[in-house]
C-alpha atoms as a PDB file:
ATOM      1  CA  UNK A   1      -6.110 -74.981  46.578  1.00  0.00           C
ATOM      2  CA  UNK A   2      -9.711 -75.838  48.548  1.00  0.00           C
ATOM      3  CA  UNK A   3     -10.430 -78.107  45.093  1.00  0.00           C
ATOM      4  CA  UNK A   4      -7.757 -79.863  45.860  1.00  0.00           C
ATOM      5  CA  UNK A   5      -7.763 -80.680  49.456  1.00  0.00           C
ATOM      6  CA  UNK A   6     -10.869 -82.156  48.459  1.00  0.00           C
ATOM      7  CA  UNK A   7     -10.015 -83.936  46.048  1.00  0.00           C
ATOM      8  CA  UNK A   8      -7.359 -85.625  48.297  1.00  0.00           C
ATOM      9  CA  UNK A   9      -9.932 -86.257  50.628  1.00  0.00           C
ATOM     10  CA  UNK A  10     -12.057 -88.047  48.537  1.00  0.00           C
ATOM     11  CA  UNK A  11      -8.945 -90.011  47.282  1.00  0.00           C
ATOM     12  CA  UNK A  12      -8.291 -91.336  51.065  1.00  0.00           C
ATOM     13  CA  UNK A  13     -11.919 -91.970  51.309  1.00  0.00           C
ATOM     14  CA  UNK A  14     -12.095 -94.290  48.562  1.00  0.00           C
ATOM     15  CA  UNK A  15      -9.084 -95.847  49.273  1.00  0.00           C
ATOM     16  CA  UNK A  16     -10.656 -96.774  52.819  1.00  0.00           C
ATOM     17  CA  UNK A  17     -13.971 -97.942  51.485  1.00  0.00           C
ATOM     18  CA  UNK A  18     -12.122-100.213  48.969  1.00  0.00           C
ATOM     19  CA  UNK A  19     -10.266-101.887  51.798  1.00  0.00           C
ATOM     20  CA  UNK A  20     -11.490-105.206  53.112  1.00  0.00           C
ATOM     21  CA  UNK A  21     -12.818-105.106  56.368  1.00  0.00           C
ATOM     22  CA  UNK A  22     -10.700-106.337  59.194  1.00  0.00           C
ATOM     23  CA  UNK A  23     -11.778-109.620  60.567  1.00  0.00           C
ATOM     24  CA  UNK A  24     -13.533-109.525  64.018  1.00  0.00           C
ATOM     25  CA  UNK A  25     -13.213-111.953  66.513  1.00  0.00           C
ATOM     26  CA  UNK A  26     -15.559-112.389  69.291  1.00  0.00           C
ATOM     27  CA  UNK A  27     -12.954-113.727  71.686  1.00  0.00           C
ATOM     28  CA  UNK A  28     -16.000-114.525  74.656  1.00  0.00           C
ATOM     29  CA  UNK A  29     -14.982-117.429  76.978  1.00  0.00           C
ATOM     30  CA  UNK A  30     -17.694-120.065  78.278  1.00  0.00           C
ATOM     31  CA  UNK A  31     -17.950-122.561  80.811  1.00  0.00           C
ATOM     32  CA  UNK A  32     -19.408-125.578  81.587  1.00  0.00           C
ATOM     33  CA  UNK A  33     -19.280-127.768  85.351  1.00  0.00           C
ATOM     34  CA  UNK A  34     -21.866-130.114  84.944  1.00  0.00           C
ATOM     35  CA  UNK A  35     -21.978-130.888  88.767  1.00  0.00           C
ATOM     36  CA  UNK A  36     -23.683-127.673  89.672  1.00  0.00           C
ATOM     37  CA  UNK A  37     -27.332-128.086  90.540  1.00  0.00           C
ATOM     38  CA  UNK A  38     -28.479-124.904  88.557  1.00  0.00           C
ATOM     39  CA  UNK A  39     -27.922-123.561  85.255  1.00  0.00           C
ATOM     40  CA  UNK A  40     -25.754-120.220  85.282  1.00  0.00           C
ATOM     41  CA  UNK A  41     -25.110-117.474  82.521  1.00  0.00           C
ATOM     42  CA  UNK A  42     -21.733-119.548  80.946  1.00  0.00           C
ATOM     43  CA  UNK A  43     -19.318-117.130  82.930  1.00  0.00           C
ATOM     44  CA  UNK A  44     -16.734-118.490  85.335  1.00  0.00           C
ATOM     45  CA  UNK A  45     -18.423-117.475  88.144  1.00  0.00           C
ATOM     46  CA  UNK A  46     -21.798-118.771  87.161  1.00  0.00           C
ATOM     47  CA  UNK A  47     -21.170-121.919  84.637  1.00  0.00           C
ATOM     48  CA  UNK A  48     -23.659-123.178  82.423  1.00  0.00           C
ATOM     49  CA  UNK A  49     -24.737-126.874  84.239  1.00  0.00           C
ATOM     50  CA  UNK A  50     -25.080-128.876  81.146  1.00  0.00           C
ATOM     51  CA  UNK A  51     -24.635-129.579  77.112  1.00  0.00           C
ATOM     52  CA  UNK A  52     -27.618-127.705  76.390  1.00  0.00           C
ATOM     53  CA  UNK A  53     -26.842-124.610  76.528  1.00  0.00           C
ATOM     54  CA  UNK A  54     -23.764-124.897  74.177  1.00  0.00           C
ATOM     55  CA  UNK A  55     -25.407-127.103  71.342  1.00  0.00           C
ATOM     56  CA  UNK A  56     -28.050-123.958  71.180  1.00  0.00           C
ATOM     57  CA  UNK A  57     -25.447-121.654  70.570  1.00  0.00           C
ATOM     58  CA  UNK A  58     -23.635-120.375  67.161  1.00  0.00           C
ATOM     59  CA  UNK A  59     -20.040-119.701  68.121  1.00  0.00           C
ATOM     60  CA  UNK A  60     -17.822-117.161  66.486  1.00  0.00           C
ATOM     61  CA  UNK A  61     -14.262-116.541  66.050  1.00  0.00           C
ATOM     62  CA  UNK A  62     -12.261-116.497  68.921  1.00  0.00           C
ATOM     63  CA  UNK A  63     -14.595-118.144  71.054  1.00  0.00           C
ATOM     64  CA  UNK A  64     -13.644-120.816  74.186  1.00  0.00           C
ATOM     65  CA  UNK A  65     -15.662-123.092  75.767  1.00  0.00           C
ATOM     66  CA  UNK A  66     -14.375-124.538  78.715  1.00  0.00           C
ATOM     67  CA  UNK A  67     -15.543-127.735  80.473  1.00  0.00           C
ATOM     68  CA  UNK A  68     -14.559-128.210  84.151  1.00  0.00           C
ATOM     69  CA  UNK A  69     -12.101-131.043  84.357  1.00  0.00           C
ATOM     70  CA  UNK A  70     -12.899-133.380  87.034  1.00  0.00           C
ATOM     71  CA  UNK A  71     -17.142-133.362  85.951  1.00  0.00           C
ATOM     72  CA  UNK A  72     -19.266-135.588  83.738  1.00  0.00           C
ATOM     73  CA  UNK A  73     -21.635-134.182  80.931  1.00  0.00           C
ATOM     74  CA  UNK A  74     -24.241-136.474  80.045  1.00  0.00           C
ATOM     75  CA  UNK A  75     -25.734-135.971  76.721  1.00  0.00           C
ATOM     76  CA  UNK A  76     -24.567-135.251  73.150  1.00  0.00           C
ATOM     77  CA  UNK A  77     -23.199-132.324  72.262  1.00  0.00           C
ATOM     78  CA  UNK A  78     -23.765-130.588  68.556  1.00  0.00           C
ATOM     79  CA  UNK A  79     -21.325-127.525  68.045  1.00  0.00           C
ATOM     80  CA  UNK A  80     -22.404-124.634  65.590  1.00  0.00           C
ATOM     81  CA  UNK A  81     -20.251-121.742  64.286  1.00  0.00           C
ATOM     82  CA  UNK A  82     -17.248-121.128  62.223  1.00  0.00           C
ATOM     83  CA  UNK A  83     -14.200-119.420  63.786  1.00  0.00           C
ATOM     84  CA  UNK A  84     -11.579-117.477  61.296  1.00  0.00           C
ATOM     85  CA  UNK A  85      -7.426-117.104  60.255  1.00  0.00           C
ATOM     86  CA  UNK A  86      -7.864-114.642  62.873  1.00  0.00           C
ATOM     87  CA  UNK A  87      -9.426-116.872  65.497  1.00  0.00           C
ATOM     88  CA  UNK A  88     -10.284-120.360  65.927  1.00  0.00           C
ATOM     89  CA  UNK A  89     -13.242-121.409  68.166  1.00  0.00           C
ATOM     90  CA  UNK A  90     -11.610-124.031  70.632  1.00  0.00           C
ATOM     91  CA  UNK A  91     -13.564-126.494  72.948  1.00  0.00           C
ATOM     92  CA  UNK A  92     -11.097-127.559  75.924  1.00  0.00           C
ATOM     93  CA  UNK A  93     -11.163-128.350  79.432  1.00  0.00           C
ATOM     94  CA  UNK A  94     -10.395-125.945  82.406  1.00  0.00           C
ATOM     95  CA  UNK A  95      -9.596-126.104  86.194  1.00  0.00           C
ATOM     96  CA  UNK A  96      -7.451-129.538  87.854  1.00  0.00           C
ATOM     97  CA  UNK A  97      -8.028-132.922  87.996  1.00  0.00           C
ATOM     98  CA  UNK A  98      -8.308-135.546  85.132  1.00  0.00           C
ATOM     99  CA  UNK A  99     -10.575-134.846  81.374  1.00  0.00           C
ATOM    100  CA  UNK A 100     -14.345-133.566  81.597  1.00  0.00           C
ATOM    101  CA  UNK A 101     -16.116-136.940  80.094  1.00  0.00           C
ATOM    102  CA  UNK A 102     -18.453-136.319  77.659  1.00  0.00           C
ATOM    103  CA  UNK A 103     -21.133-139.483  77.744  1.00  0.00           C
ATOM    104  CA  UNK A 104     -23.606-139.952  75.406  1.00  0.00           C
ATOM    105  CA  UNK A 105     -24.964-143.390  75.660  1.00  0.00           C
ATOM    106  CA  UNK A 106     -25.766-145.104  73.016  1.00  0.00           C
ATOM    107  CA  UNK A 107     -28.815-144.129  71.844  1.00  0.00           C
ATOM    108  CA  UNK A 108     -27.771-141.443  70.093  1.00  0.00           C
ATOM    109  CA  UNK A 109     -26.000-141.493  66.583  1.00  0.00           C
ATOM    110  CA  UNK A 110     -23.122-139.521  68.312  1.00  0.00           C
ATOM    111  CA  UNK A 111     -21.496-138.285  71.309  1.00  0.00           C
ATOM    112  CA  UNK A 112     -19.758-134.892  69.593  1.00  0.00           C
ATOM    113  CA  UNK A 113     -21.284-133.692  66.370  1.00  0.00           C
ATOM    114  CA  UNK A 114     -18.961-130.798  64.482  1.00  0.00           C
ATOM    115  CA  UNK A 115     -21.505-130.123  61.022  1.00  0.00           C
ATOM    116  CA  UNK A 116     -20.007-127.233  58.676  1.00  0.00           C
ATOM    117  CA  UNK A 117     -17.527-125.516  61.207  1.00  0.00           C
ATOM    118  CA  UNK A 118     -14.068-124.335  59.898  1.00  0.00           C
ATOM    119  CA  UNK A 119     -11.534-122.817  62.421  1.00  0.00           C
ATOM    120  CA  UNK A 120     -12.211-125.311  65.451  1.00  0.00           C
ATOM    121  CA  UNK A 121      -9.634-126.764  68.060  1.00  0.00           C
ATOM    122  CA  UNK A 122     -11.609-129.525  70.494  1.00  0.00           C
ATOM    123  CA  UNK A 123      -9.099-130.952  72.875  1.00  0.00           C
ATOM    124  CA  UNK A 124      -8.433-132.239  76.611  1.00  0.00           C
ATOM    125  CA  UNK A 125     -11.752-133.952  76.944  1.00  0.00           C
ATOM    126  CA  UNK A 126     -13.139-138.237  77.560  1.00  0.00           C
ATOM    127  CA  UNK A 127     -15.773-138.689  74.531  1.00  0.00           C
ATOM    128  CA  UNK A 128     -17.713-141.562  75.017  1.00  0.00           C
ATOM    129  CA  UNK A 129     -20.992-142.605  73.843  1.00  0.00           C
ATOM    130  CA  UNK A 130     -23.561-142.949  70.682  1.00  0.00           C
ATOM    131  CA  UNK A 131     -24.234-145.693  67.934  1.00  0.00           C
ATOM    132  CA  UNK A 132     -22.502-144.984  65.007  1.00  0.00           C
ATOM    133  CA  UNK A 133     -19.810-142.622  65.859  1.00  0.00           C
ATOM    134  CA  UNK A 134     -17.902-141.518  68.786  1.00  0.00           C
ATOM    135  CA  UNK A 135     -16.662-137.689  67.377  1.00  0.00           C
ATOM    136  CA  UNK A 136     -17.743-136.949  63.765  1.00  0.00           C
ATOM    137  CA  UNK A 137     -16.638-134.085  61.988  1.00  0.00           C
ATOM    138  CA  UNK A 138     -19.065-133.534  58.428  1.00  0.00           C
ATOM    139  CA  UNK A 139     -20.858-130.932  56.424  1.00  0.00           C
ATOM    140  CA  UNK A 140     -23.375-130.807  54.229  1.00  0.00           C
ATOM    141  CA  UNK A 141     -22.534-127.560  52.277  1.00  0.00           C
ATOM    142  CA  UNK A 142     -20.980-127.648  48.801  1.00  0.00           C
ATOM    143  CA  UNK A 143     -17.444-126.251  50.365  1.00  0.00           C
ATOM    144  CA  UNK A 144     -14.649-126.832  51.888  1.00  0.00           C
ATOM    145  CA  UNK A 145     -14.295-127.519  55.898  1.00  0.00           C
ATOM    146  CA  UNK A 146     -10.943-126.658  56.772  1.00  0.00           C
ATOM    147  CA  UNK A 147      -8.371-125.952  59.574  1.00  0.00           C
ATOM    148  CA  UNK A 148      -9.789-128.297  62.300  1.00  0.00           C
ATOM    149  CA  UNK A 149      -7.760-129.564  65.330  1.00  0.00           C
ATOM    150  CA  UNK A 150      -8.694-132.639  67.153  1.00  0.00           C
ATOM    151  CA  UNK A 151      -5.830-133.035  69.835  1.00  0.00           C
ATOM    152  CA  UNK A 152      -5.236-135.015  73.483  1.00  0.00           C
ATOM    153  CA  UNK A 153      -8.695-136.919  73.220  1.00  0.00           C
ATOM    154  CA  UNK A 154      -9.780-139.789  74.426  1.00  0.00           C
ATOM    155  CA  UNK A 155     -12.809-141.192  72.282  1.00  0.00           C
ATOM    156  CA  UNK A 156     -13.995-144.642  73.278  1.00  0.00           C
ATOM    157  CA  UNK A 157     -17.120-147.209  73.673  1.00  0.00           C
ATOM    158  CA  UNK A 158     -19.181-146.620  70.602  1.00  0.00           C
ATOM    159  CA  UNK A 159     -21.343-149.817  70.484  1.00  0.00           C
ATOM    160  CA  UNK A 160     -23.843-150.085  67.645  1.00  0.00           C
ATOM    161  CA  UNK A 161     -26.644-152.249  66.062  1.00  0.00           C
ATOM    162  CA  UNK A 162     -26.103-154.774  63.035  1.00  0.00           C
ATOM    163  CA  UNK A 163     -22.636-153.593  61.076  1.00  0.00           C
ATOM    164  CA  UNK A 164     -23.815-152.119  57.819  1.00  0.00           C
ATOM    165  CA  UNK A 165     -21.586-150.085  56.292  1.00  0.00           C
ATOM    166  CA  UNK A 166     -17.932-149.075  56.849  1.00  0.00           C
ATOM    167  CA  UNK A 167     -18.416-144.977  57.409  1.00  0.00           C
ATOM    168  CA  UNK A 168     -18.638-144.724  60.821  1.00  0.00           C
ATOM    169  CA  UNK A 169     -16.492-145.752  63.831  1.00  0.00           C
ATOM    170  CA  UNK A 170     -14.925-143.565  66.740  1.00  0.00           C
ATOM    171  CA  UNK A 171     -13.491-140.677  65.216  1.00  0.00           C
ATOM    172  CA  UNK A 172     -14.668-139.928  61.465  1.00  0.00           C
ATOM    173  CA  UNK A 173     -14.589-137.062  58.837  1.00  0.00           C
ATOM    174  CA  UNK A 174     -17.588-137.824  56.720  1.00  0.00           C
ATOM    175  CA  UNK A 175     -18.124-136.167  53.347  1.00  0.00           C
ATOM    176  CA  UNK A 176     -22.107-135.067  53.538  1.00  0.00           C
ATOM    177  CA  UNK A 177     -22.170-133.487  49.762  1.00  0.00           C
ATOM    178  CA  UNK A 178     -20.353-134.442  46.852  1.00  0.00           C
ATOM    179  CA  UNK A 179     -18.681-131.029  46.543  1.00  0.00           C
ATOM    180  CA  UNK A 180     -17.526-130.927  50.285  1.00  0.00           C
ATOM    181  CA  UNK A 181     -14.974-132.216  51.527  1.00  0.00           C
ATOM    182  CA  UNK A 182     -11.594-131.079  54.030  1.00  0.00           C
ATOM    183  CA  UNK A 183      -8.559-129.513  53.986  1.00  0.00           C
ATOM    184  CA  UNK A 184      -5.393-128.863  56.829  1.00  0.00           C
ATOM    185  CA  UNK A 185      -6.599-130.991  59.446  1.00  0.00           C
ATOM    186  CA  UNK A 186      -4.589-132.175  62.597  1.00  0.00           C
ATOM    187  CA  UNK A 187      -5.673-135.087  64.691  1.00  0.00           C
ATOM    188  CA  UNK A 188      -2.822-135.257  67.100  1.00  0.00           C
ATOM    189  CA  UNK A 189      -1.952-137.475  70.606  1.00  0.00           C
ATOM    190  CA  UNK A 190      -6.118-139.185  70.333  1.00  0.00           C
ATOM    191  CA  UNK A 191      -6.827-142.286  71.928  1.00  0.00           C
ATOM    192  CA  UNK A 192      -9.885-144.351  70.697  1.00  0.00           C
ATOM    193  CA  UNK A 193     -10.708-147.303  71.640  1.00  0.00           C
ATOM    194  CA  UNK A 194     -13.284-150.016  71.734  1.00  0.00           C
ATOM    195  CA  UNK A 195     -15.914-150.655  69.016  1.00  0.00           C
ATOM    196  CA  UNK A 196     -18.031-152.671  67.029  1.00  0.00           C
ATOM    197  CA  UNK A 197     -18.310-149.933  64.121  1.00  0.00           C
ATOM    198  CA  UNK A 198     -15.795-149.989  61.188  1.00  0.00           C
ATOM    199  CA  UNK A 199     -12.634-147.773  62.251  1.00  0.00           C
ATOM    200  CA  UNK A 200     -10.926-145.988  64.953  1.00  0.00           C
ATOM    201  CA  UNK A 201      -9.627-142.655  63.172  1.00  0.00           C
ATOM    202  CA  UNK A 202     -11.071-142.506  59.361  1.00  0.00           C
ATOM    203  CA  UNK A 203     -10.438-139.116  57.125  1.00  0.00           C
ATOM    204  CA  UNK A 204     -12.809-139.207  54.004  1.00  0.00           C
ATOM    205  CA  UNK A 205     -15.543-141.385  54.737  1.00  0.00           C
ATOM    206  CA  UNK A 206     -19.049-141.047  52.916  1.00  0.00           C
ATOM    207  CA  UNK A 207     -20.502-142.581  49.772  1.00  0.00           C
ATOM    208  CA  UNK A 208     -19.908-138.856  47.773  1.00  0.00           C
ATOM    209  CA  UNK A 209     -17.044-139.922  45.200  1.00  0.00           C
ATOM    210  CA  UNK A 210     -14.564-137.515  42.887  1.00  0.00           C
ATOM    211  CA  UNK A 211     -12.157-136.965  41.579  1.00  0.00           C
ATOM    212  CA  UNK A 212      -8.590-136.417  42.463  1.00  0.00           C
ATOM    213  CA  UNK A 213      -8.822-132.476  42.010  1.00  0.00           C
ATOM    214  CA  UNK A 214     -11.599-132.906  44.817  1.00  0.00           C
ATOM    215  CA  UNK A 215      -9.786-134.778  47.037  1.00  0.00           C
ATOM    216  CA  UNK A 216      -9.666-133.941  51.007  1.00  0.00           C
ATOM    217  CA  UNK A 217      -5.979-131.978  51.506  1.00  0.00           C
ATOM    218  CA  UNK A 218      -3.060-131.641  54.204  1.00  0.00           C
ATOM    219  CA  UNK A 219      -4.245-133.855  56.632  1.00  0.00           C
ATOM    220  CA  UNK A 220      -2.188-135.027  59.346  1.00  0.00           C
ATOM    221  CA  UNK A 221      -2.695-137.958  61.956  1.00  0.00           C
ATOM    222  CA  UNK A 222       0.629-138.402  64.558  1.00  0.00           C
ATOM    223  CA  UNK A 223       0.907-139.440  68.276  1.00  0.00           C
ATOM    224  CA  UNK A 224      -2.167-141.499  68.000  1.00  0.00           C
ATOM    225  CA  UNK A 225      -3.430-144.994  69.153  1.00  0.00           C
ATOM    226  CA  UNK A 226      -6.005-147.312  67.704  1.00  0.00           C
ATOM    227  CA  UNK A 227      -7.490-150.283  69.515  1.00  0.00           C
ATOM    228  CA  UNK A 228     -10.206-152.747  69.871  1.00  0.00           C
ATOM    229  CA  UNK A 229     -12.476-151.641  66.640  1.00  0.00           C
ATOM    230  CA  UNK A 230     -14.146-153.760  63.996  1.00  0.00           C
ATOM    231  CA  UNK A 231     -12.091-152.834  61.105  1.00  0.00           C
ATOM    232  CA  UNK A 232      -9.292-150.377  59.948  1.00  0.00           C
ATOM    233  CA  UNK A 233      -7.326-148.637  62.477  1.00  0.00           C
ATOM    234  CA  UNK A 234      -5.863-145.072  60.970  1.00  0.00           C
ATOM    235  CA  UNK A 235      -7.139-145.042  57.705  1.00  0.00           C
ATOM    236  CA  UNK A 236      -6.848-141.365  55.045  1.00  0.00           C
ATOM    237  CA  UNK A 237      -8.992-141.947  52.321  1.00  0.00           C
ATOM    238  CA  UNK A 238      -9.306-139.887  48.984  1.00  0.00           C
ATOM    239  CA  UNK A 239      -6.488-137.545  50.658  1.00  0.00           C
ATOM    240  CA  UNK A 240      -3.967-135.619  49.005  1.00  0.00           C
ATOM    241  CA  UNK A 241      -0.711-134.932  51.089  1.00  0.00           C
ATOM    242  CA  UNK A 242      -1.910-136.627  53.650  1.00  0.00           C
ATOM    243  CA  UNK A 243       1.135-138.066  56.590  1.00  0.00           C
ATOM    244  CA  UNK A 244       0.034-140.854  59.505  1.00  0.00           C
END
């Protein structure tokens, strides 16, 4: 009888080890006023002051970083981490008043830089700013970058040098290895405006080429508005079930 409550023992034991583990999710919230004179910890109570502190930080599923609406950041801003299906890393706005403004200026090659994150939501915020592009979205991984949200945005004012190639513009998805590329991707109610780069929202940009079997997938671009750029408006390139 004792043999065999152990042997069902070790049965349920081995069933748990096989299991996968459950996915964890960090679910931390961070903020950012950019009108306080000092830098605080990133809680409500004690924002961090600037871009700084969030382009130095790896964020994990479940994550939010807030900006206070109302504020200007000035600077570019480089986000790092992948969220998960159980939690996507957003980047939003919080408190009244109109969008945080991001502005970057333009001597930087862009004003919102999202390299090799999957999982991400960025919303609510006035991108402005750098040479090249205004919001770029890329990796440089042989993978796929997938389930990215890019909704009420206004990107705008990306003035570069001498036009030399048509991969850039205000808000682009650029292909950075010729095994990466995207899939399930919602741009949804963005604004961009006013350029002298190539487009205003281009999917599948770089010089990496494949393939149909390695096109980018399930992209969808609705509620949007192109103006003022150098060359195509709304453009999905290499996609596969793709909808504008």
């Amino acid at each position: 009888m004792r043999w065999g409550l152990l042997y069902s023992a070790l049965a349920v034991c081995s069933l748990l080890a096989g299991r996968p583990a459950e996915a964890q999710v960090s679910g931390h919230r961070y903020y950012v006023d950019c009108s306080r004179a000092k830098e605080g910890d990133g809680s409500l109570q004690s924002p961090w002051n600037g871009l700084n502190a969030v382009s130095g930080r790896a964020f994990e599923p479940g994550d939010v970083v807030a900006l206070r609406r109302g504020t200007v950041c000035r600077g570019a801003l480089s986000l790092q981490g992948s969220g998960s299906p159980a939690g996507r890393i957003r980047l939003t706005a919080y408190g009244n008043g109109v969008r945080p403004k991001i502005v970057a200026g333009n001597k930087v090659t862009q004003a919102l830089l999202l390299r090799n994150g999957d999982f991400w939501q960025i919303d609510s915020l006035d991108i402005a700013g750098g040479n090249t592009y205004g919001v770029l979205v890329t990796g440089d991984r042989n993978q796929v970058q997938s389930h990215i949200v890019l909704r009420n945005l206004v990107v705008h004012d990306v003035w570069g040098g001498k036009f030399r190639s048509k991969d850039n513009g205000l808000v682009v998805f650029l292909r950075g290895s010729k095994q990466q590329r995207f899939d399930d991707v919602l741009v949804d109610d963005v604004v961009a405006a006013h350029t002298n780069q190539w487009a205003g929202i281009r999917m599948g940009a770089g010089s990496f080429y494949s393939d149909e079997a390695g096109y980018n997938r399930d992209v969808t671009i609705r509620n949007s508005v192109v103006d003022n750029v150098y060359g195509d408006g709304i453009i999905l390139f290499r996609v596969r079930h793709g909808l504008i």
